[in-house]
PDB file of N, CA and C in Angstrom:
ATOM      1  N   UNK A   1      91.696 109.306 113.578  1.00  0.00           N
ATOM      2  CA  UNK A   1      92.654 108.591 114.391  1.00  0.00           C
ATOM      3  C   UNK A   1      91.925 108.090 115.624  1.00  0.00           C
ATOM      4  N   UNK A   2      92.027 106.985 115.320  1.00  0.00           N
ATOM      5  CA  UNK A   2      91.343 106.387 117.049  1.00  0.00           C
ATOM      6  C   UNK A   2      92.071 105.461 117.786  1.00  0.00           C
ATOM      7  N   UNK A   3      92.235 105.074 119.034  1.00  0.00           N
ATOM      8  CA  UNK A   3      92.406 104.283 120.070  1.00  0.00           C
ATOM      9  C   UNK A   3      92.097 103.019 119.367  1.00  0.00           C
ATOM     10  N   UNK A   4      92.782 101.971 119.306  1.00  0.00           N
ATOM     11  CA  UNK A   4      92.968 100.523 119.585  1.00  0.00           C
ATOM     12  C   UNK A   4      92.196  99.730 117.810  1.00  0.00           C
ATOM     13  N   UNK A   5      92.485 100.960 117.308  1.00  0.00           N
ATOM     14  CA  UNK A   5      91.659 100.354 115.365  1.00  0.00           C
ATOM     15  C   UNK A   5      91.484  98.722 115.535  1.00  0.00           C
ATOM     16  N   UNK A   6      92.380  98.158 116.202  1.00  0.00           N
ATOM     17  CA  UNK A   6      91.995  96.220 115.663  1.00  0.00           C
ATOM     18  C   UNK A   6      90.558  96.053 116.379  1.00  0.00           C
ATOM     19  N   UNK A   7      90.101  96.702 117.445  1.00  0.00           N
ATOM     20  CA  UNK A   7      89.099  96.481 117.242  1.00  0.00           C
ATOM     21  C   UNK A   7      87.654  96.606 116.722  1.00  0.00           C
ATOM     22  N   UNK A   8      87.943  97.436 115.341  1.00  0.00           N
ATOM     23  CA  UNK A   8      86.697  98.145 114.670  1.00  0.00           C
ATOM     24  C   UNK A   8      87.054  97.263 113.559  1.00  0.00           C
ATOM     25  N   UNK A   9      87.674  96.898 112.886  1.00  0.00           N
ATOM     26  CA  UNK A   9      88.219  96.390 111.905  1.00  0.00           C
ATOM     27  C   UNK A   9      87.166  95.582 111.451  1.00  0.00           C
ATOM     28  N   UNK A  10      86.362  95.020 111.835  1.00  0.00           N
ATOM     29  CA  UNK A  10      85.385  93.952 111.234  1.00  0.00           C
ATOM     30  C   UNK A  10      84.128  94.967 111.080  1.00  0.00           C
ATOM     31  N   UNK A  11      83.858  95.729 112.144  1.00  0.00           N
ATOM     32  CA  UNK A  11      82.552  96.599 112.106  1.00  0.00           C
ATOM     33  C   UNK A  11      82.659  97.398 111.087  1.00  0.00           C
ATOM     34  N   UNK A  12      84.283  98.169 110.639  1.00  0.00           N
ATOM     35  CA  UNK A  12      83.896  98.840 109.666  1.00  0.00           C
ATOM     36  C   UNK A  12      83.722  98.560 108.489  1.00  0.00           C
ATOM     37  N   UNK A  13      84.603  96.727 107.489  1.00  0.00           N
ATOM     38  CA  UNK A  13      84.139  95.911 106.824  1.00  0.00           C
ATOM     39  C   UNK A  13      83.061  95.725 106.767  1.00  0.00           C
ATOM     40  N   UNK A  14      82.023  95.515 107.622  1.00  0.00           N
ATOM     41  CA  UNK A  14      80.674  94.688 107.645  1.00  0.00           C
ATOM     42  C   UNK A  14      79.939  96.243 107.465  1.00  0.00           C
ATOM     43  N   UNK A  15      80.870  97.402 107.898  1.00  0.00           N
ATOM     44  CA  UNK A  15      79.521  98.925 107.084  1.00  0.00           C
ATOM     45  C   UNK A  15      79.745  99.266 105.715  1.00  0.00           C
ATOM     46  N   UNK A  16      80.881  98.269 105.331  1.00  0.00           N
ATOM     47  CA  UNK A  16      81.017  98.582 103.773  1.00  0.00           C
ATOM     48  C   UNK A  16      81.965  99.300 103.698  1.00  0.00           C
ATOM     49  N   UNK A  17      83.482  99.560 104.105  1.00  0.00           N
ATOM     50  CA  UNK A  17      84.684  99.784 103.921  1.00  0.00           C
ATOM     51  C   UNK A  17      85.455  99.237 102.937  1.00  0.00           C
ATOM     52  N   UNK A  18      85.741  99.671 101.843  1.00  0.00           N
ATOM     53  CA  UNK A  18      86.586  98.495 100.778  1.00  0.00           C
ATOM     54  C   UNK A  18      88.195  99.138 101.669  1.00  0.00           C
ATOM     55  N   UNK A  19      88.539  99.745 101.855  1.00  0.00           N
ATOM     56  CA  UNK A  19      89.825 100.713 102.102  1.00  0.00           C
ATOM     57  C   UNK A  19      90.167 100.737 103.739  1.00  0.00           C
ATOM     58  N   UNK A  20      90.918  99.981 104.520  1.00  0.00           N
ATOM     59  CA  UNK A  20      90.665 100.123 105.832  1.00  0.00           C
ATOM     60  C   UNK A  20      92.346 100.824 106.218  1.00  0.00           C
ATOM     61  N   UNK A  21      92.227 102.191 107.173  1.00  0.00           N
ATOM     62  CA  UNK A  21      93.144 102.448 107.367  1.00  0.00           C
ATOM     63  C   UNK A  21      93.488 102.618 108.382  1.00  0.00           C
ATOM     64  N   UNK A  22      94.450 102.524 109.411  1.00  0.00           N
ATOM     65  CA  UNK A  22      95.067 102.973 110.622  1.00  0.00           C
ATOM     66  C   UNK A  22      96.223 103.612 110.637  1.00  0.00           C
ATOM     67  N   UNK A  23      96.286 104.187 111.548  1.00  0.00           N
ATOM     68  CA  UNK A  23      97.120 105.132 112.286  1.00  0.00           C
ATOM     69  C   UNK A  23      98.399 104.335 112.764  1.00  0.00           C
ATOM     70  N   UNK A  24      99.804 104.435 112.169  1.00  0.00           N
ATOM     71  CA  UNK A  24     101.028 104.080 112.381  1.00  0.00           C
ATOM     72  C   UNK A  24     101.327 104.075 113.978  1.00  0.00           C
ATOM     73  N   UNK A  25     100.813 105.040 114.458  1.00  0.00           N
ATOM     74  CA  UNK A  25     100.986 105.480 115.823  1.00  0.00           C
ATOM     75  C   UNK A  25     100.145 104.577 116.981  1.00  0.00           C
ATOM     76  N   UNK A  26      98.916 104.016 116.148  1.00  0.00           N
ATOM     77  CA  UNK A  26      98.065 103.251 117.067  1.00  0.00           C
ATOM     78  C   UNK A  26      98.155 102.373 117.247  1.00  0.00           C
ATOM     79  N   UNK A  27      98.928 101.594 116.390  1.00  0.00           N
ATOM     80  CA  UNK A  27      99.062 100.304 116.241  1.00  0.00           C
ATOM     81  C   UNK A  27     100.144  99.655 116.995  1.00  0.00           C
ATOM     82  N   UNK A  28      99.794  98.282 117.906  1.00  0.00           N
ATOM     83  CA  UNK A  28     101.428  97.668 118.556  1.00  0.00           C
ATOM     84  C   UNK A  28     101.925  96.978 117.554  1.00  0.00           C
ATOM     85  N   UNK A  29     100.908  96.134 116.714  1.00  0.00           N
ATOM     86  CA  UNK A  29     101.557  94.716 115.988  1.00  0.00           C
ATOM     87  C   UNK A  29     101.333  95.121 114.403  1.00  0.00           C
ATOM     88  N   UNK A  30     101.548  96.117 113.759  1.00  0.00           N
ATOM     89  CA  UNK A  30     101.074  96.356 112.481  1.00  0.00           C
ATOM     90  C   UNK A  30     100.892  95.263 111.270  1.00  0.00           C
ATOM     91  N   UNK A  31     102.072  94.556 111.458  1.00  0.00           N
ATOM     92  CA  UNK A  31     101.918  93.541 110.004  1.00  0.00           C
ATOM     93  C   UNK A  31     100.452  92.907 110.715  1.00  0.00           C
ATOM     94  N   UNK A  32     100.341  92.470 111.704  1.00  0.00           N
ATOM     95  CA  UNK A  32      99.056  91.670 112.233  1.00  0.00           C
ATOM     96  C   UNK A  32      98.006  92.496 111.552  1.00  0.00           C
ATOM     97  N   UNK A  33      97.579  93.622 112.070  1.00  0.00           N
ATOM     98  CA  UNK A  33      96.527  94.526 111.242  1.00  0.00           C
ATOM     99  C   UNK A  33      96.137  94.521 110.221  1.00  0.00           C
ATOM    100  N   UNK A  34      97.425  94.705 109.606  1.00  0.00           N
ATOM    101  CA  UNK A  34      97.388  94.784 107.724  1.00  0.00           C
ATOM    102  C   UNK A  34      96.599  93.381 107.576  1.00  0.00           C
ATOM    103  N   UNK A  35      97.746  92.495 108.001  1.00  0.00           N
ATOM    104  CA  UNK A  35      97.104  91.318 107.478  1.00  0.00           C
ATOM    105  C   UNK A  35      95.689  90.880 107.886  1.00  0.00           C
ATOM    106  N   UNK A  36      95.287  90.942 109.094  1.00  0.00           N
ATOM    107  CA  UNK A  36      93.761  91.134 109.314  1.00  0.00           C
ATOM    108  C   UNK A  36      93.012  91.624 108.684  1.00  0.00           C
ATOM    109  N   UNK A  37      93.064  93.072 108.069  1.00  0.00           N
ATOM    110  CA  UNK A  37      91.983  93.731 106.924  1.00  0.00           C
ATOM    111  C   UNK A  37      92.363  92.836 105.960  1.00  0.00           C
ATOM    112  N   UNK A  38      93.182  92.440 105.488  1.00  0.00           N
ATOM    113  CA  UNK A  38      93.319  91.891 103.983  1.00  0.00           C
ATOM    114  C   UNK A  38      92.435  90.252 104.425  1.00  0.00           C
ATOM    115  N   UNK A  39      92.356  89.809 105.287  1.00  0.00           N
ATOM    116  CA  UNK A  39      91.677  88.704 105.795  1.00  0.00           C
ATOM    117  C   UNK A  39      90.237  88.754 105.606  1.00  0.00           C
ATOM    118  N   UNK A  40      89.561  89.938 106.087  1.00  0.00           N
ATOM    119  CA  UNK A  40      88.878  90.622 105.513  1.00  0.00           C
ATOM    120  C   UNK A  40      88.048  91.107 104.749  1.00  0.00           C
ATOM    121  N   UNK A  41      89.048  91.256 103.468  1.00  0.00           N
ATOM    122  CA  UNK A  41      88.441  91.464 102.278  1.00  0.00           C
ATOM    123  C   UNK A  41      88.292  92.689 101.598  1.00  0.00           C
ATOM    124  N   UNK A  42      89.377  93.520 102.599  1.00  0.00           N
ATOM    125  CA  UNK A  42      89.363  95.271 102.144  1.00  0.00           C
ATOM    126  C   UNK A  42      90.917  94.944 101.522  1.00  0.00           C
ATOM    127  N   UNK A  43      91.231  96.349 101.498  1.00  0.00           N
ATOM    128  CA  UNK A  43      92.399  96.719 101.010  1.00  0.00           C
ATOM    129  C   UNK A  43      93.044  97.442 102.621  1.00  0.00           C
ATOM    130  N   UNK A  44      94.604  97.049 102.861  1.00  0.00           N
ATOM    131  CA  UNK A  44      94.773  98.155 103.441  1.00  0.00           C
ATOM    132  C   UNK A  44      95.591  99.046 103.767  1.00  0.00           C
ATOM    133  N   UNK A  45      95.246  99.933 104.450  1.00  0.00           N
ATOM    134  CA  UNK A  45      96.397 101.605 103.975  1.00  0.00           C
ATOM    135  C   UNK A  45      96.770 101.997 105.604  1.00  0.00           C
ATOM    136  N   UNK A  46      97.796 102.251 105.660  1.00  0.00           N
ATOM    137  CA  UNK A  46      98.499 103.292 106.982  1.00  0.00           C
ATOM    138  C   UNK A  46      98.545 104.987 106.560  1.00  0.00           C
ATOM    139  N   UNK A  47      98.232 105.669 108.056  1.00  0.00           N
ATOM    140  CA  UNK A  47      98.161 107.016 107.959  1.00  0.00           C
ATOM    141  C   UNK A  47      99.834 106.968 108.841  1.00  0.00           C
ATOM    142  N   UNK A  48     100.627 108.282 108.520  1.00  0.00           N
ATOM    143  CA  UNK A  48     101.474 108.195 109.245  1.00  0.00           C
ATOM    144  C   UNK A  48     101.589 110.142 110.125  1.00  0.00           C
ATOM    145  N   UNK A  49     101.740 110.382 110.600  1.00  0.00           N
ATOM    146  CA  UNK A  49     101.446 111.911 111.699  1.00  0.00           C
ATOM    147  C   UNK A  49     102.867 112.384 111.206  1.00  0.00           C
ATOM    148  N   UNK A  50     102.517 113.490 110.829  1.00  0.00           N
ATOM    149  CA  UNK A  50     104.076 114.771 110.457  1.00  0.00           C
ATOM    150  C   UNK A  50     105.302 114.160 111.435  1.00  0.00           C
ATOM    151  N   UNK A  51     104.861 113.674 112.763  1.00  0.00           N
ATOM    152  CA  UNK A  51     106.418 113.419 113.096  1.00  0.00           C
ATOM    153  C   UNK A  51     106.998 112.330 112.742  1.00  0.00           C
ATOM    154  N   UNK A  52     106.063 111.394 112.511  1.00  0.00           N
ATOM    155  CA  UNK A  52     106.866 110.038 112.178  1.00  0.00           C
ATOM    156  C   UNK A  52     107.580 109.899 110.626  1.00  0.00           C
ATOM    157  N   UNK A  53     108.538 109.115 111.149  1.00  0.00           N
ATOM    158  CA  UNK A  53     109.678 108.774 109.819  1.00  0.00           C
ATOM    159  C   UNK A  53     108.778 108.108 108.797  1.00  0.00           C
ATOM    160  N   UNK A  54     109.080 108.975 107.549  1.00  0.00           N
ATOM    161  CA  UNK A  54     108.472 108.041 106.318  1.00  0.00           C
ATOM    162  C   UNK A  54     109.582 106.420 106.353  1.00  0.00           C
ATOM    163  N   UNK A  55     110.656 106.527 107.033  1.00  0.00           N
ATOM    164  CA  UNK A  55     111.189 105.326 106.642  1.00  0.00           C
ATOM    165  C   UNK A  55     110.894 104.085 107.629  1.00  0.00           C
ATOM    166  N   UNK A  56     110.098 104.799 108.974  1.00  0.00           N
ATOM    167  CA  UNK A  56     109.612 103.814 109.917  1.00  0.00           C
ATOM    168  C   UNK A  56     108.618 102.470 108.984  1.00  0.00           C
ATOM    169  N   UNK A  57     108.181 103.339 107.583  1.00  0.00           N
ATOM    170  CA  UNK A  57     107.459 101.761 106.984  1.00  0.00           C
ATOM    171  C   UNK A  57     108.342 100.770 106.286  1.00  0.00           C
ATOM    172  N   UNK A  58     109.382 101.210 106.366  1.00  0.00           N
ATOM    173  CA  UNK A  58     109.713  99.949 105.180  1.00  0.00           C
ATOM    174  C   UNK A  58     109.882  98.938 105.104  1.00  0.00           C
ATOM    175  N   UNK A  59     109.813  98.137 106.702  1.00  0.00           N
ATOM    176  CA  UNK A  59     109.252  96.816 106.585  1.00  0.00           C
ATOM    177  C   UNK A  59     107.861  96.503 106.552  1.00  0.00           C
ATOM    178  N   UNK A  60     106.870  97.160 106.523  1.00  0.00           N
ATOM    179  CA  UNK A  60     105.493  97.195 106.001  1.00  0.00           C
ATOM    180  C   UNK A  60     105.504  97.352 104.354  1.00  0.00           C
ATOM    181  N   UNK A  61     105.442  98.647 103.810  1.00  0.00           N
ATOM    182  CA  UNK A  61     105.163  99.019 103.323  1.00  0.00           C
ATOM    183  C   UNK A  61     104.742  97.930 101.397  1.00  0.00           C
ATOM    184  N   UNK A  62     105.639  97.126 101.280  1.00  0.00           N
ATOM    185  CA  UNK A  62     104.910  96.287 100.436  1.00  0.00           C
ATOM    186  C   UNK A  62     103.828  95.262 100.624  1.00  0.00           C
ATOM    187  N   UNK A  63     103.430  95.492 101.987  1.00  0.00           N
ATOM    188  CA  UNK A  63     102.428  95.031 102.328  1.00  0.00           C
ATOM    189  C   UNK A  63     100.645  95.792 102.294  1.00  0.00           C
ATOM    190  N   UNK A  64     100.855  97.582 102.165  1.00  0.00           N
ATOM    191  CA  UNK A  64      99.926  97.762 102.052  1.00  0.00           C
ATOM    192  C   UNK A  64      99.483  98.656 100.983  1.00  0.00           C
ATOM    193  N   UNK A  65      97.877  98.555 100.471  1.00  0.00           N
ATOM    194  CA  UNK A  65      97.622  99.132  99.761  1.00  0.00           C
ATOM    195  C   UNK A  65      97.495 100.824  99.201  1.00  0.00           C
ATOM    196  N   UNK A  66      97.521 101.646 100.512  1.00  0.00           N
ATOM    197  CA  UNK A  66      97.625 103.194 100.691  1.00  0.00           C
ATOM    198  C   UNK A  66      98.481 103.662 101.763  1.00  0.00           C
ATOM    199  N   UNK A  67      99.006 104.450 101.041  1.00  0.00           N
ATOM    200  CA  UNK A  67      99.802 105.425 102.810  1.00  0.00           C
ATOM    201  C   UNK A  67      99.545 106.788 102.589  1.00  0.00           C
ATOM    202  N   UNK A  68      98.877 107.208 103.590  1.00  0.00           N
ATOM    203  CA  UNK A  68      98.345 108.889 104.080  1.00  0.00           C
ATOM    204  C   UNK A  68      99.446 109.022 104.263  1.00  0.00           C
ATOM    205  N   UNK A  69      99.883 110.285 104.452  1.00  0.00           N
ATOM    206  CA  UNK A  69     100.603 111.212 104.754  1.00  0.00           C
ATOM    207  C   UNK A  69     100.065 112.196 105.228  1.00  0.00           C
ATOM    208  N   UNK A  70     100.128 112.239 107.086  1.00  0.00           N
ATOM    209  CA  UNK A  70      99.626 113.720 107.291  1.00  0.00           C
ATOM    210  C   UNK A  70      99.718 114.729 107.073  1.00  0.00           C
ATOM    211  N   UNK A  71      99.670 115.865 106.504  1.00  0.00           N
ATOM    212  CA  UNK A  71     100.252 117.002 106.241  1.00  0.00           C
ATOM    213  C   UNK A  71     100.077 118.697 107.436  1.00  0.00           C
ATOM    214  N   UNK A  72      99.033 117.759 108.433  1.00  0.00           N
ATOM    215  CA  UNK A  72      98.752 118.483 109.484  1.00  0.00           C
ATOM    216  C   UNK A  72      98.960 117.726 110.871  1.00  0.00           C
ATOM    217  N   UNK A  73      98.680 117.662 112.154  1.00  0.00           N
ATOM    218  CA  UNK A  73      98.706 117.251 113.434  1.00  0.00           C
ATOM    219  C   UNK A  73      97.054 116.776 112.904  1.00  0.00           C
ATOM    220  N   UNK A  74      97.189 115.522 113.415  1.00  0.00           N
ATOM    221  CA  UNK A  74      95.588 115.060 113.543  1.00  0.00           C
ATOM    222  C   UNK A  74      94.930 115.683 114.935  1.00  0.00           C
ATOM    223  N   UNK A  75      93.503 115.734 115.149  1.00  0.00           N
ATOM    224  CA  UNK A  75      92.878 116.478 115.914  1.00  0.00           C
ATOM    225  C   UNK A  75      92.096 117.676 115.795  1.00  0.00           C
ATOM    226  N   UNK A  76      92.153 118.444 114.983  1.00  0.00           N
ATOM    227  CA  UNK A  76      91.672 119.692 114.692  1.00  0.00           C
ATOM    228  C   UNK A  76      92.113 120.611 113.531  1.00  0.00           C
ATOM    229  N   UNK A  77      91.044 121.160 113.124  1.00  0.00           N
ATOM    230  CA  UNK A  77      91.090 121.962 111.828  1.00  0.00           C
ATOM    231  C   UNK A  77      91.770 122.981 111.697  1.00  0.00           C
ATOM    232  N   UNK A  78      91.442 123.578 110.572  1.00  0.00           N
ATOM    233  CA  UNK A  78      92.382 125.241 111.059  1.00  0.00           C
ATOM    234  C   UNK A  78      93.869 125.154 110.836  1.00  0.00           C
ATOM    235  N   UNK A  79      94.746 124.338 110.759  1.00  0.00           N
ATOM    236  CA  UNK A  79      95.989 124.082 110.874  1.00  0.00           C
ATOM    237  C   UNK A  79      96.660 124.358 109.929  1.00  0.00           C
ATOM    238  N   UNK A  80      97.499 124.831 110.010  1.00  0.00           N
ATOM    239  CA  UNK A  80      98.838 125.143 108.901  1.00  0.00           C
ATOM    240  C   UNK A  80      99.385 124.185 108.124  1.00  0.00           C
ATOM    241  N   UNK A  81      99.684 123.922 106.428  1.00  0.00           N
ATOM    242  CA  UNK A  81     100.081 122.862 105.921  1.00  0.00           C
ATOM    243  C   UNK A  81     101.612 123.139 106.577  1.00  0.00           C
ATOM    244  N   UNK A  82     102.073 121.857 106.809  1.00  0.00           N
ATOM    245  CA  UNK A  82     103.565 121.432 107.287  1.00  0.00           C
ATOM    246  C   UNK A  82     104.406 121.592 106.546  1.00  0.00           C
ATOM    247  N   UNK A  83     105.254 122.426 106.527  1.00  0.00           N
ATOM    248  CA  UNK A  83     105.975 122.469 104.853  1.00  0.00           C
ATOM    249  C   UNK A  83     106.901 121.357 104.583  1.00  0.00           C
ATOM    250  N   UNK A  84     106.909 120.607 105.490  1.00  0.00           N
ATOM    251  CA  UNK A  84     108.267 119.317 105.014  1.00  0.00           C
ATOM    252  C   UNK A  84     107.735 118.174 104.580  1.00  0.00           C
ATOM    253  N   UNK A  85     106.023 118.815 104.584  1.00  0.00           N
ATOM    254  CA  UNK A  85     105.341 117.421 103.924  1.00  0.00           C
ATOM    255  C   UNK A  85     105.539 116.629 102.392  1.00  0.00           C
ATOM    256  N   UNK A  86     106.088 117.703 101.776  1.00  0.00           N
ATOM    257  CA  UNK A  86     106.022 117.276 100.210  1.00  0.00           C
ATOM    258  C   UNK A  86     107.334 116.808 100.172  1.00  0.00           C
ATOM    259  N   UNK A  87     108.572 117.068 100.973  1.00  0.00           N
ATOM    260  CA  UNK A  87     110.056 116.186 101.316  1.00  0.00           C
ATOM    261  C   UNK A  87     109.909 114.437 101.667  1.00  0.00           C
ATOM    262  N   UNK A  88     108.375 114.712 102.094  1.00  0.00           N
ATOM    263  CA  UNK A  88     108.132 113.526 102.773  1.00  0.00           C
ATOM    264  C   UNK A  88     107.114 112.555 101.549  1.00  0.00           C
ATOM    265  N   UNK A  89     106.591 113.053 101.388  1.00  0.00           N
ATOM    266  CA  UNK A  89     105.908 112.869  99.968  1.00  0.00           C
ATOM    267  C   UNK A  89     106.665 111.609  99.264  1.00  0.00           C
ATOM    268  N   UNK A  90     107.805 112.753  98.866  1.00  0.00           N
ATOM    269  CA  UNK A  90     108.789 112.421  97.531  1.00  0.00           C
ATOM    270  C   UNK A  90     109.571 110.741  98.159  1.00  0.00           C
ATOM    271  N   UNK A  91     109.603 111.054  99.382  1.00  0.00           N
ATOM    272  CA  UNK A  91     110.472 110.320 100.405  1.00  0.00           C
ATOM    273  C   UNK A  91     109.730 108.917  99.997  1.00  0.00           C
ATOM    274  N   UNK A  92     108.442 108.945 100.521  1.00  0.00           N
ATOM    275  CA  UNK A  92     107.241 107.970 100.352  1.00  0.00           C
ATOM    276  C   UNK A  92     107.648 107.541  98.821  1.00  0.00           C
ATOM    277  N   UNK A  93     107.224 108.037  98.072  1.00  0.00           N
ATOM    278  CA  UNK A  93     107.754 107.925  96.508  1.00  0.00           C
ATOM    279  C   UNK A  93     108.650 106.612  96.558  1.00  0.00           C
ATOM    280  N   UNK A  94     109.722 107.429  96.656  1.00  0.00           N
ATOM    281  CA  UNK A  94     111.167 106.297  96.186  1.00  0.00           C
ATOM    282  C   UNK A  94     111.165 105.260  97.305  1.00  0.00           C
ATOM    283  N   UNK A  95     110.515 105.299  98.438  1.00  0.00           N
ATOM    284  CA  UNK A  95     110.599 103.699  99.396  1.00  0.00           C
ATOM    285  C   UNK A  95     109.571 102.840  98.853  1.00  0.00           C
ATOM    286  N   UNK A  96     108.601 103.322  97.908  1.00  0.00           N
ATOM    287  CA  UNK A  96     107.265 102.097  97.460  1.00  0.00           C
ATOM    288  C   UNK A  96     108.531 101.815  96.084  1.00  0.00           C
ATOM    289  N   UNK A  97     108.996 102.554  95.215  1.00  0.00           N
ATOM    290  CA  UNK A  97     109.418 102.465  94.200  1.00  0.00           C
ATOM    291  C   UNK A  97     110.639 101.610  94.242  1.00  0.00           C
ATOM    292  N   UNK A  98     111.380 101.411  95.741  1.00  0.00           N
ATOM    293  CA  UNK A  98     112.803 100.759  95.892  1.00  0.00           C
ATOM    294  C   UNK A  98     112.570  99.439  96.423  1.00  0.00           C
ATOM    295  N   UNK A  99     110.663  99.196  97.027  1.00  0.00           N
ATOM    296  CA  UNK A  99     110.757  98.211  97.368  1.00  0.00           C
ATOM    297  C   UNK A  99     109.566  96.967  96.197  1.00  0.00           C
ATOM    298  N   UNK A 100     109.321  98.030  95.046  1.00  0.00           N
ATOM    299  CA  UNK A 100     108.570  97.688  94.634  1.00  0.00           C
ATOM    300  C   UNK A 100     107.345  97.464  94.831  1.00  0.00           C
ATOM    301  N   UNK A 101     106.626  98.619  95.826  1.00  0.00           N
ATOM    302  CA  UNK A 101     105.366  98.635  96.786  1.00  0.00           C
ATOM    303  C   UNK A 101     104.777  98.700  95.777  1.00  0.00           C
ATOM    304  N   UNK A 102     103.167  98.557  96.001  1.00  0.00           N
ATOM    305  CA  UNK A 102     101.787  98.890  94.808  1.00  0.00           C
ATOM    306  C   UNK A 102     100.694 100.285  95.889  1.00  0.00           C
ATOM    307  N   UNK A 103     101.551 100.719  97.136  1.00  0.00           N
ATOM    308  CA  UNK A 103     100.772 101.537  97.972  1.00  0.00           C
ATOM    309  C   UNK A 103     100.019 103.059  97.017  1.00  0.00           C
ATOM    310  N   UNK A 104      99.042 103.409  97.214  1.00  0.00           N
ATOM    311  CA  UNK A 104      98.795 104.739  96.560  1.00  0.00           C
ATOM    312  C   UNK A 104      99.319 106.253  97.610  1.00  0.00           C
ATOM    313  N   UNK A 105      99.230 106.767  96.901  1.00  0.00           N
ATOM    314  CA  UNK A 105      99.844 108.202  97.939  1.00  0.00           C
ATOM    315  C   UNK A 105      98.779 108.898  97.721  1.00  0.00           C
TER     316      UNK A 105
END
């Protein structure tokens, strides 16, 4: 998870990224992003953090190619799996499936 991803976005393409992903949380203008990596020439995927709503994507979400699902607090190791992650999972599931997404989980 880093600070301000639009601007790595080309550096990490040009190190050979087929898969470019950001952080739901980092982002102001997301469809812009997406559509920038796909400009590109990657594929691209959103991570989303245990607190955020799996349903905060669903005006994205047929737009991108992967969605993480945190299953921990980003930042540090050691951490306890979240148990409402696999609620969230399933959740993810039926919003690619209702909107006809192609995202991977």
């Amino acid at each position: 998870m880093i600070k301000n991803p639009d601007n790595y976005l080309e550096d990490f393409r040009k190190a050979g990224a087929d898969i470019i992903s950001v952080h739901y949380e980092e982002v102001i203008h997301l469809n812009r992003t997406i559509m920038k990596i796909k400009e590109l020439g990657a594929k691209a995927g959103v991570v989303i953090n245990p607190s955020t709503p799996v349903s905060s994507l669903k005006d994205i979400a047929e737009y991108i190619d992967l969605l993480l699902i945190m299953t921990v607090n980003p930042g540090f190791g050691g951490q306890s799996f979240i148990s409402n992650s696999e609620r969230r999972i399933a959740e993810a599931v039926e919003l690619g499936k209702s909107l006809k997404a192609n995202y991977l989980i």
